[in-house]
PDB file of N, CA and C in Angstrom:
ATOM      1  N   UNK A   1     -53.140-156.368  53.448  1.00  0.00           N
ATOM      2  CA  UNK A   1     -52.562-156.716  52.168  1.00  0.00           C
ATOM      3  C   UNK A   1     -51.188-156.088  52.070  1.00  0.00           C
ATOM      4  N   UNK A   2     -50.370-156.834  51.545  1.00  0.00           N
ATOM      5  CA  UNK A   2     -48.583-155.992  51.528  1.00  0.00           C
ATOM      6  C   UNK A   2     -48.668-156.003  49.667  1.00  0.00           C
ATOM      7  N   UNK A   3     -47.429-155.061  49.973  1.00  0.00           N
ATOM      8  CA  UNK A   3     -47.284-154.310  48.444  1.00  0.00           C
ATOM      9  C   UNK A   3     -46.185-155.058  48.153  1.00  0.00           C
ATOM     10  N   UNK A   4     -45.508-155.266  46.708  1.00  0.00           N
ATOM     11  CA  UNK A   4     -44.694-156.221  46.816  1.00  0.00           C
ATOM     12  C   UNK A   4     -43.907-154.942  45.650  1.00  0.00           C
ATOM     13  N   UNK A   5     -42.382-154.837  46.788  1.00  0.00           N
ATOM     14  CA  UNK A   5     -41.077-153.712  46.325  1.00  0.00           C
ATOM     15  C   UNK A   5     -40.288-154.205  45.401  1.00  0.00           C
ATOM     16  N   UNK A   6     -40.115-153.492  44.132  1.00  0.00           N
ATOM     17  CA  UNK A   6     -39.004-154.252  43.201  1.00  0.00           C
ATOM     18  C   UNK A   6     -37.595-153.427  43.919  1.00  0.00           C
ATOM     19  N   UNK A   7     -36.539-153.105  43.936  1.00  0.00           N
ATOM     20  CA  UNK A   7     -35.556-152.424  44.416  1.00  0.00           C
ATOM     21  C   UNK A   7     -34.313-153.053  43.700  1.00  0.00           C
ATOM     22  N   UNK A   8     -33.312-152.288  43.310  1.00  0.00           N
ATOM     23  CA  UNK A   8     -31.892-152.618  42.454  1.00  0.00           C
ATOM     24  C   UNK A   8     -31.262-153.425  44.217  1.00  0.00           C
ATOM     25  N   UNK A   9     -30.439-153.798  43.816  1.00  0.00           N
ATOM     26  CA  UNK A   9     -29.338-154.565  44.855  1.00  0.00           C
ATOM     27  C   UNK A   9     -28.692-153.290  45.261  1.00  0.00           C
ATOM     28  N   UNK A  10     -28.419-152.196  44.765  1.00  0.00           N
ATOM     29  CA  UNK A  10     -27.538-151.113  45.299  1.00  0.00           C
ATOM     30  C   UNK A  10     -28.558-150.630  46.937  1.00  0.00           C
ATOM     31  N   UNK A  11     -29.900-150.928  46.582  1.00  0.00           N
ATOM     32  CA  UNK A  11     -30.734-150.050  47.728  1.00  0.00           C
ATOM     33  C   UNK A  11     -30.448-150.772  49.055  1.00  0.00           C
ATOM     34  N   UNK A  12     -29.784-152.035  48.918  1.00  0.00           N
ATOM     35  CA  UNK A  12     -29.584-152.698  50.551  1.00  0.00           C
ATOM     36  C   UNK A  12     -28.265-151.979  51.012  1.00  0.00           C
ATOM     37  N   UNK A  13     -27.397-151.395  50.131  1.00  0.00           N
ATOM     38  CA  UNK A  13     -25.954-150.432  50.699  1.00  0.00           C
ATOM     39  C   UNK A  13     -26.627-148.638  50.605  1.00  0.00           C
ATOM     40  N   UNK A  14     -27.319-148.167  49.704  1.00  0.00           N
ATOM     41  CA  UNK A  14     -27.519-146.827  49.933  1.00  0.00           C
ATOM     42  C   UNK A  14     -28.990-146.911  50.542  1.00  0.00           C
ATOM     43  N   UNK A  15     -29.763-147.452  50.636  1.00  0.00           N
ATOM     44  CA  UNK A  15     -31.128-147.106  51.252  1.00  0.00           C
ATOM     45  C   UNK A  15     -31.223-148.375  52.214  1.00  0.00           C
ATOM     46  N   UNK A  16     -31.170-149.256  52.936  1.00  0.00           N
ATOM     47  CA  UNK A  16     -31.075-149.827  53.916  1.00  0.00           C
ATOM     48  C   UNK A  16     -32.179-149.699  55.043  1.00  0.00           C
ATOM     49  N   UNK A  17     -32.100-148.586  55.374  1.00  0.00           N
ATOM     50  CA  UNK A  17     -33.354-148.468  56.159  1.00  0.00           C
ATOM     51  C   UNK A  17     -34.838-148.246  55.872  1.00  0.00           C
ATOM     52  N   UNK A  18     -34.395-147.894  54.719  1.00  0.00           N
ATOM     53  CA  UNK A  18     -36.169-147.871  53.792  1.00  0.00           C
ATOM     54  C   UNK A  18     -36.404-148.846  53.184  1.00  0.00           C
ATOM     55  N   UNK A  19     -35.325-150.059  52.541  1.00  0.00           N
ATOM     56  CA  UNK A  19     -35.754-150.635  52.974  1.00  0.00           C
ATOM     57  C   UNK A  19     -36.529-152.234  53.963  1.00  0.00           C
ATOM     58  N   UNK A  20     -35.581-152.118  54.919  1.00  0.00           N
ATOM     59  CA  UNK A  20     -35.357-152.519  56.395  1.00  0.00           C
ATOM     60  C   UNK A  20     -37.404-152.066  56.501  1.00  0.00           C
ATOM     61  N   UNK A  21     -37.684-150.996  56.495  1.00  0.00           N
ATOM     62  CA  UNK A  21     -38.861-150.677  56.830  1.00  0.00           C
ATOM     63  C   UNK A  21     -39.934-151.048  56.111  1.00  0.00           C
ATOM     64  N   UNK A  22     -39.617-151.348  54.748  1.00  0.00           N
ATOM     65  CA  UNK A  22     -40.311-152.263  53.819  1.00  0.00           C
ATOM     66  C   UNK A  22     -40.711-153.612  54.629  1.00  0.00           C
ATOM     67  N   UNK A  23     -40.047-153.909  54.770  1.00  0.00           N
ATOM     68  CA  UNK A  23     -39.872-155.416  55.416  1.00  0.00           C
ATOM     69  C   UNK A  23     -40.534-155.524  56.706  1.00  0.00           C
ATOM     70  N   UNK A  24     -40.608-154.638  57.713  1.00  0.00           N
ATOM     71  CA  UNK A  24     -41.153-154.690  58.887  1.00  0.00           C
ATOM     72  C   UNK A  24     -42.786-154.117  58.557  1.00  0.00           C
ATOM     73  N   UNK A  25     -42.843-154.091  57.494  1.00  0.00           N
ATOM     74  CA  UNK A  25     -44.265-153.644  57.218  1.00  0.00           C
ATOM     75  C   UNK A  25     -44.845-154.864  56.584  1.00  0.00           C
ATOM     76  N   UNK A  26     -44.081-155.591  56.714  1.00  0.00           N
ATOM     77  CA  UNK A  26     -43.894-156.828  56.071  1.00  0.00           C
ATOM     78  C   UNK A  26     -44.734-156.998  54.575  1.00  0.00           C
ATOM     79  N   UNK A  27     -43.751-156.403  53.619  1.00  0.00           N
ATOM     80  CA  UNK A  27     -44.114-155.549  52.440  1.00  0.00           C
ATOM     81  C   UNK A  27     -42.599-156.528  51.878  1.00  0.00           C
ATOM     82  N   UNK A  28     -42.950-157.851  51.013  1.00  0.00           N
ATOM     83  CA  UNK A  28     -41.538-158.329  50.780  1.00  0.00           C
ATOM     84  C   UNK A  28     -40.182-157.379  49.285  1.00  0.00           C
ATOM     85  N   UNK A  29     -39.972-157.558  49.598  1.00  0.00           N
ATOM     86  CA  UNK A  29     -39.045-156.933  48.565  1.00  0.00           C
ATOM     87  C   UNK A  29     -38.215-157.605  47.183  1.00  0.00           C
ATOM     88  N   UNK A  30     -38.494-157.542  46.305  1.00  0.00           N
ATOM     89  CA  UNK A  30     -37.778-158.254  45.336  1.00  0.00           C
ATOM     90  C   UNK A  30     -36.373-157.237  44.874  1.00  0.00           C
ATOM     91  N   UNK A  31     -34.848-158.196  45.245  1.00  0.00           N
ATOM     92  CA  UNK A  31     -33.844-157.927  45.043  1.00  0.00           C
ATOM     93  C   UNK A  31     -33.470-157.506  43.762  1.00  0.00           C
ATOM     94  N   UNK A  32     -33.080-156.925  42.552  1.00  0.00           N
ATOM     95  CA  UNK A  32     -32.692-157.015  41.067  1.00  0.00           C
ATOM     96  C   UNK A  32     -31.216-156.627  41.025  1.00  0.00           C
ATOM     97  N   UNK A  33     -30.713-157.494  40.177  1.00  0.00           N
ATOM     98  CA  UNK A  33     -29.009-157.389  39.731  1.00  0.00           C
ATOM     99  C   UNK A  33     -29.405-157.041  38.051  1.00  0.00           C
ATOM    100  N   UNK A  34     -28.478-156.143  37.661  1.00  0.00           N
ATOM    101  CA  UNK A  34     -28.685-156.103  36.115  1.00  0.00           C
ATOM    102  C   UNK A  34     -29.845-156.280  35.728  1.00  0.00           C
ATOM    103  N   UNK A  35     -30.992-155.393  36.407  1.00  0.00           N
ATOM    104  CA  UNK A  35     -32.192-155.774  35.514  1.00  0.00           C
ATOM    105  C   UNK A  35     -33.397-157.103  35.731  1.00  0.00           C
ATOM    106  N   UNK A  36     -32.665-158.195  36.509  1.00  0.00           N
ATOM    107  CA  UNK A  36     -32.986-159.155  36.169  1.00  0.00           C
ATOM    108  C   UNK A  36     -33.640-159.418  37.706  1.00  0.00           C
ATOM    109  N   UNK A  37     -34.860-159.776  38.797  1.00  0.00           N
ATOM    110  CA  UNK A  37     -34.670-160.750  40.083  1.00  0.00           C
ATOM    111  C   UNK A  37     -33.844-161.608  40.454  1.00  0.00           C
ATOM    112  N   UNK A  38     -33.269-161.382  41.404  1.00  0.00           N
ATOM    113  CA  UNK A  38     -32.352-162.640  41.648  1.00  0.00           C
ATOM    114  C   UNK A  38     -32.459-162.651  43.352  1.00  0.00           C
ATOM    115  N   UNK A  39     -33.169-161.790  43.932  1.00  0.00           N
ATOM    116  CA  UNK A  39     -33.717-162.368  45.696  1.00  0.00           C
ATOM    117  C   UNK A  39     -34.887-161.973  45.781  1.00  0.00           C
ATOM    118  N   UNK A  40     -35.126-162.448  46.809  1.00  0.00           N
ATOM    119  CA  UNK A  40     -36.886-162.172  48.056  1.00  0.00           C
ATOM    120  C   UNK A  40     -36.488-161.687  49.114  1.00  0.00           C
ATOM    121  N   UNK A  41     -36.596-160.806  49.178  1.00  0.00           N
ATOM    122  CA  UNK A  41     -36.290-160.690  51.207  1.00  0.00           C
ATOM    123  C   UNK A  41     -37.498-160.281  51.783  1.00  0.00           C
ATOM    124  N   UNK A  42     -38.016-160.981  53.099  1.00  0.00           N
ATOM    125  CA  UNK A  42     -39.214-160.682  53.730  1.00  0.00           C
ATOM    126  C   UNK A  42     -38.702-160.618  55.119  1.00  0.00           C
ATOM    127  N   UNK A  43     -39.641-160.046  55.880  1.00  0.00           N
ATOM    128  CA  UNK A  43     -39.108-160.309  57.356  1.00  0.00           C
ATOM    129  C   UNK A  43     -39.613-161.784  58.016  1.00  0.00           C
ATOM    130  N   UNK A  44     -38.584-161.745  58.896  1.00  0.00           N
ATOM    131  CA  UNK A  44     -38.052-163.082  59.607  1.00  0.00           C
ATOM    132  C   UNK A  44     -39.645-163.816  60.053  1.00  0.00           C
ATOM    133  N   UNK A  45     -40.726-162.767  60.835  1.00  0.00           N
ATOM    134  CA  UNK A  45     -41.791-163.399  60.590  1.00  0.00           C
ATOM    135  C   UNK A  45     -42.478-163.888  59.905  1.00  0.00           C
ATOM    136  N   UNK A  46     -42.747-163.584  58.564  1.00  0.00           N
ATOM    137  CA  UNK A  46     -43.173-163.664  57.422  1.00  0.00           C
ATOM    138  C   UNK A  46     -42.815-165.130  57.215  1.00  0.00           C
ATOM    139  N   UNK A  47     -41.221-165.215  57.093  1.00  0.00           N
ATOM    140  CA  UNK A  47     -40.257-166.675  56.818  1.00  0.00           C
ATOM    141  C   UNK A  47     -40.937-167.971  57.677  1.00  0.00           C
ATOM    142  N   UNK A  48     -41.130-167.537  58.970  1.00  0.00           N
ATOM    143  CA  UNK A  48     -41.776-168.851  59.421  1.00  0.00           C
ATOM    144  C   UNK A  48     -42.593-169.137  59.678  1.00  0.00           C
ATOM    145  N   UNK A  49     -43.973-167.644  58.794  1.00  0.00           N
ATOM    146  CA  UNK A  49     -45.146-168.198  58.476  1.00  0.00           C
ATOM    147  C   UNK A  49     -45.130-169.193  57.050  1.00  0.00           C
ATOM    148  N   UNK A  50     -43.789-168.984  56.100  1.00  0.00           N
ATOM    149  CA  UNK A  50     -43.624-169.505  54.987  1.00  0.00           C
ATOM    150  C   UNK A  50     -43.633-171.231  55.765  1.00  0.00           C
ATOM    151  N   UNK A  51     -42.550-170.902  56.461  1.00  0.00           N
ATOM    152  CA  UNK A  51     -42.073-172.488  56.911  1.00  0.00           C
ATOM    153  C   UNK A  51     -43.005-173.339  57.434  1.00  0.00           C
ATOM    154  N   UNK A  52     -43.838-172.823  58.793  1.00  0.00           N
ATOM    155  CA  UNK A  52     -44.894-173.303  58.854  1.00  0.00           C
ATOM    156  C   UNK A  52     -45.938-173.954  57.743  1.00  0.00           C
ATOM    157  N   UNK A  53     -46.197-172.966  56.814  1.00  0.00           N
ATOM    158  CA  UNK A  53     -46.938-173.456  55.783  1.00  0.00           C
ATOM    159  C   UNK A  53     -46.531-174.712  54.791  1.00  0.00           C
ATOM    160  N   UNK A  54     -44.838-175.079  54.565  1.00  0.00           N
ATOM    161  CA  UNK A  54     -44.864-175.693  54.091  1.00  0.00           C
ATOM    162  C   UNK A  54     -44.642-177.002  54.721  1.00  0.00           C
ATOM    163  N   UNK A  55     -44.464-177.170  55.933  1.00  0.00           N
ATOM    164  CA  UNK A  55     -44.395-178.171  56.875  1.00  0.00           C
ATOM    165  C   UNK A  55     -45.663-178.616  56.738  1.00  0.00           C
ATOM    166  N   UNK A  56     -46.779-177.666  56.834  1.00  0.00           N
ATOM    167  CA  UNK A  56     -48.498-178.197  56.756  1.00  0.00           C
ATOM    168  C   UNK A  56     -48.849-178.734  55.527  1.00  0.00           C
ATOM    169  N   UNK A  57     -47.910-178.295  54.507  1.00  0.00           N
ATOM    170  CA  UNK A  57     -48.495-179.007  53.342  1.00  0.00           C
ATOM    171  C   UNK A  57     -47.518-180.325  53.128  1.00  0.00           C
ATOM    172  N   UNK A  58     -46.610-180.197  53.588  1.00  0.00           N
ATOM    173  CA  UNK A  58     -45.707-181.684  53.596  1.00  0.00           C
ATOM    174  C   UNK A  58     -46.646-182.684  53.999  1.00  0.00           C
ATOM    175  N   UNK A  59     -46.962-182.593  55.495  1.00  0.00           N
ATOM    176  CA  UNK A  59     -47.571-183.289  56.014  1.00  0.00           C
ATOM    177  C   UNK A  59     -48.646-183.690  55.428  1.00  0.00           C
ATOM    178  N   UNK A  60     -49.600-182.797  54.969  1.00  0.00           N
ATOM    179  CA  UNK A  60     -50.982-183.539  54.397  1.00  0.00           C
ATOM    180  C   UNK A  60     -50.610-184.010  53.048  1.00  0.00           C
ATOM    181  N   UNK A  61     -49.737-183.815  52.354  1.00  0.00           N
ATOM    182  CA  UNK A  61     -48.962-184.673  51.506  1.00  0.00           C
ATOM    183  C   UNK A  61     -48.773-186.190  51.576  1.00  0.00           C
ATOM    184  N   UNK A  62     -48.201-186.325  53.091  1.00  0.00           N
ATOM    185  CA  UNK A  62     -48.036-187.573  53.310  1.00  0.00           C
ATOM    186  C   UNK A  62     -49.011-188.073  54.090  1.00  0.00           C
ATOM    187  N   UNK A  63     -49.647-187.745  54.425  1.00  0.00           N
ATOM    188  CA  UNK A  63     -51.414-188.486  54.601  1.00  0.00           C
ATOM    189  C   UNK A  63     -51.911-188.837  53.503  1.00  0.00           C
ATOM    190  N   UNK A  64     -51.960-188.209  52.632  1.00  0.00           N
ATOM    191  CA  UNK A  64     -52.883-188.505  51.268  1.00  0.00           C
ATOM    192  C   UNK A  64     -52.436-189.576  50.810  1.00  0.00           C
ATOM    193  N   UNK A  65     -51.018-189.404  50.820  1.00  0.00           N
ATOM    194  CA  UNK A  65     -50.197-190.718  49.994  1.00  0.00           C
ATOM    195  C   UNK A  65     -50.512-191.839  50.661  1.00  0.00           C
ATOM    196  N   UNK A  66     -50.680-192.302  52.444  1.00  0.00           N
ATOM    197  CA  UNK A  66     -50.633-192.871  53.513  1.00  0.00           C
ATOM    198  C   UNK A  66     -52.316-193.619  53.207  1.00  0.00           C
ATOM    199  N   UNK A  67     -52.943-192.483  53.464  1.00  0.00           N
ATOM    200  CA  UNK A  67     -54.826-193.214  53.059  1.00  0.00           C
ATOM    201  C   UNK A  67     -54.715-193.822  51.517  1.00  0.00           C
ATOM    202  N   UNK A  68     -54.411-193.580  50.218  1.00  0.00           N
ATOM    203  CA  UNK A  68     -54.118-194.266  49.562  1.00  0.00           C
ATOM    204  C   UNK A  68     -53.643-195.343  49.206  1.00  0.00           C
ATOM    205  N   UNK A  69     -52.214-195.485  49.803  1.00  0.00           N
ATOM    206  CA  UNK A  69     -51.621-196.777  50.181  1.00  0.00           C
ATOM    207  C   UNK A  69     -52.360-197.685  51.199  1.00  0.00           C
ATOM    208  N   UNK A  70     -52.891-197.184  52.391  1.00  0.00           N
ATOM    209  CA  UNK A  70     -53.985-197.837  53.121  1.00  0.00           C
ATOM    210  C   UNK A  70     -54.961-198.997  52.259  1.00  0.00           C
ATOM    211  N   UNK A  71     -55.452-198.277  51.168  1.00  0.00           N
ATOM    212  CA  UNK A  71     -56.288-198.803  50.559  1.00  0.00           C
ATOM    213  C   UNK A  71     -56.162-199.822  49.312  1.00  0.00           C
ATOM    214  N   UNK A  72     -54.755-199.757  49.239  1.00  0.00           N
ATOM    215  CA  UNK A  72     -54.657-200.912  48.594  1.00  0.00           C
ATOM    216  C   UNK A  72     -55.012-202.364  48.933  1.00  0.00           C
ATOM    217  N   UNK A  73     -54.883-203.110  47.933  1.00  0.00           N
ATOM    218  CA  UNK A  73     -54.896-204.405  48.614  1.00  0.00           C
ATOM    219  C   UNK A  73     -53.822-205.498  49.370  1.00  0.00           C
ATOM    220  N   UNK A  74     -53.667-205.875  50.147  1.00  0.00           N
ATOM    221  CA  UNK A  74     -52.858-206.419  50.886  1.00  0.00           C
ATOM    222  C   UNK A  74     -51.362-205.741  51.930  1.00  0.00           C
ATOM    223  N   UNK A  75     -52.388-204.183  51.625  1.00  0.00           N
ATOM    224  CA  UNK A  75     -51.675-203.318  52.807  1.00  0.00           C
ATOM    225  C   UNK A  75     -51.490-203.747  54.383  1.00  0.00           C
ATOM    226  N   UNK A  76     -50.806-203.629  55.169  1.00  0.00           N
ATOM    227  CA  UNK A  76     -50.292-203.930  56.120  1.00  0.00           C
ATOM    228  C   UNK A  76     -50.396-203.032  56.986  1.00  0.00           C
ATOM    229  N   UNK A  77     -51.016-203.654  58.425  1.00  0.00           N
ATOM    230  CA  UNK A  77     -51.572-202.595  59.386  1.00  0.00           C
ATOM    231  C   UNK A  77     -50.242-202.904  60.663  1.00  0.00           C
ATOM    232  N   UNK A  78     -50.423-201.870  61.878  1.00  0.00           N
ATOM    233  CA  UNK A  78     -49.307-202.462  62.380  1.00  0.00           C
ATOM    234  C   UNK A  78     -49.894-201.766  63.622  1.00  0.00           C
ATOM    235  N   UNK A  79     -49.481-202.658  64.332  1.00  0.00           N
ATOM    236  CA  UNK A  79     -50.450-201.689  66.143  1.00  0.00           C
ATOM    237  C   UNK A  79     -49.423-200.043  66.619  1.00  0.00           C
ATOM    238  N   UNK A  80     -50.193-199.388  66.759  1.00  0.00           N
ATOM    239  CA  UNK A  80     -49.583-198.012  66.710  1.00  0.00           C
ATOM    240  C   UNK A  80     -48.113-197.862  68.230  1.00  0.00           C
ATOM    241  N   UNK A  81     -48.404-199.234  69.316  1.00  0.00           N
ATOM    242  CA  UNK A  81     -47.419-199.431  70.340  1.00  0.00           C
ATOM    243  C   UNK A  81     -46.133-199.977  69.747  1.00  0.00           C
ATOM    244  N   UNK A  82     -46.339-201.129  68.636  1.00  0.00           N
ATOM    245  CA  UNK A  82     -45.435-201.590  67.962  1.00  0.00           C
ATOM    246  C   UNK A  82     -44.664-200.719  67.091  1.00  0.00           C
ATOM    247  N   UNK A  83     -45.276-199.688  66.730  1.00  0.00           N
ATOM    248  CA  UNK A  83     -44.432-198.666  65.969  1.00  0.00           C
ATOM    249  C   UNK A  83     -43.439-197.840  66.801  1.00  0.00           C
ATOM    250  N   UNK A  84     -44.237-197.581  67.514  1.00  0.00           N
ATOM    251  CA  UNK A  84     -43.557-196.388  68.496  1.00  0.00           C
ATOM    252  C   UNK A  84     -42.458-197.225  69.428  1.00  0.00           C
ATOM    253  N   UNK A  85     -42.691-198.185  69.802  1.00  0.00           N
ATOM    254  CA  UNK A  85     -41.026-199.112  70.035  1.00  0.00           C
ATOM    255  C   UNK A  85     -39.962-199.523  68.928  1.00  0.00           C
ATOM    256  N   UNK A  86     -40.583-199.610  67.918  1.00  0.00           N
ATOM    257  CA  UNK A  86     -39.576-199.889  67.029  1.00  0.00           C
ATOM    258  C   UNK A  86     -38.651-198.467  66.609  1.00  0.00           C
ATOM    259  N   UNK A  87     -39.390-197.295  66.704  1.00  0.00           N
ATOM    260  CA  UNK A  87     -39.111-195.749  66.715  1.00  0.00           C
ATOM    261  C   UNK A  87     -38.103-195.519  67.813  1.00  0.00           C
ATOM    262  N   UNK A  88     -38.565-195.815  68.993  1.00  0.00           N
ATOM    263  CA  UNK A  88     -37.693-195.608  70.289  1.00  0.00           C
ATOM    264  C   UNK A  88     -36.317-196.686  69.523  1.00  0.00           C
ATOM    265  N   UNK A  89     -36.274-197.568  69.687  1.00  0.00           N
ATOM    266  CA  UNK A  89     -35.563-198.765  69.429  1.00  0.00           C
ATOM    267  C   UNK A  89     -34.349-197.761  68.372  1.00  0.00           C
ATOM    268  N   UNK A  90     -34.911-197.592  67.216  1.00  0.00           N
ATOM    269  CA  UNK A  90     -33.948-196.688  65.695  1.00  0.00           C
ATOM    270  C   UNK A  90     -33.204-195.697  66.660  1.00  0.00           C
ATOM    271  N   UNK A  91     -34.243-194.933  66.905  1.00  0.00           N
ATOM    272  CA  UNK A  91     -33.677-193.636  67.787  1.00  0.00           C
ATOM    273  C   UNK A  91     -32.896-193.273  69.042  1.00  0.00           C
ATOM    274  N   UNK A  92     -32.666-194.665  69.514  1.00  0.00           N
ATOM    275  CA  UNK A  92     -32.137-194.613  71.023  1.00  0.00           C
ATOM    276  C   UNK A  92     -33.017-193.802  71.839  1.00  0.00           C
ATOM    277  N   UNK A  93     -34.195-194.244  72.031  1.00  0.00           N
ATOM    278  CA  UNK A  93     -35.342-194.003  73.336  1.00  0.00           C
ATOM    279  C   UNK A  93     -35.775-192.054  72.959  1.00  0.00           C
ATOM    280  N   UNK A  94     -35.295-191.633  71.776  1.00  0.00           N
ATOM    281  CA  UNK A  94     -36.147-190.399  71.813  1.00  0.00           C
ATOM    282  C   UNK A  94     -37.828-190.467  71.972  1.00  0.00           C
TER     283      UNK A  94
END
């Protein structure tokens, strides 16, 4: 479980390495200006467990929408070879 750091904006110029070490504990840190949040900083791993995650939810996003539309009536099927040439074709053979 990580602890989640409030810290002023001054602590990334006078404390830096504490906390730099926040972060590798991967303990995210919330930035404050005047009182107020205004960043997140987590470490870089953390970030592309974020990214990952939201790529996974994009995707089953657009499945859901995809089986839905499937099920309409007078949806349109298309042979999965015919797609993938017309793909190559857009893309110049990627």
């Amino acid at each position: 479980m990580f602890i989640i750091q409030i810290r002023p904006v001054r602590d990334l110029r006078n404390n830096y390495t504490e906390v730099e070490s926040m972060l590798e504990k991967r303990n995210p840190v919330i930035k404050t200006k005047n009182w107020r949040s205004s960043a997140v900083l987590f470490s870089i791993q953390d970030f592309e467990e974020y990214e990952e995650f939201l790529h996974t939810r994009y995707v089953a996003q657009k499945l859901r929408e995809a089986e839905i539309e499937a099920q309409l009536p007078g949806a349109q099927w298309y042979d999965y070879k015919e797609v993938l040439d017309n793909l190559r074709e857009k893309y110049n053979g990627l």
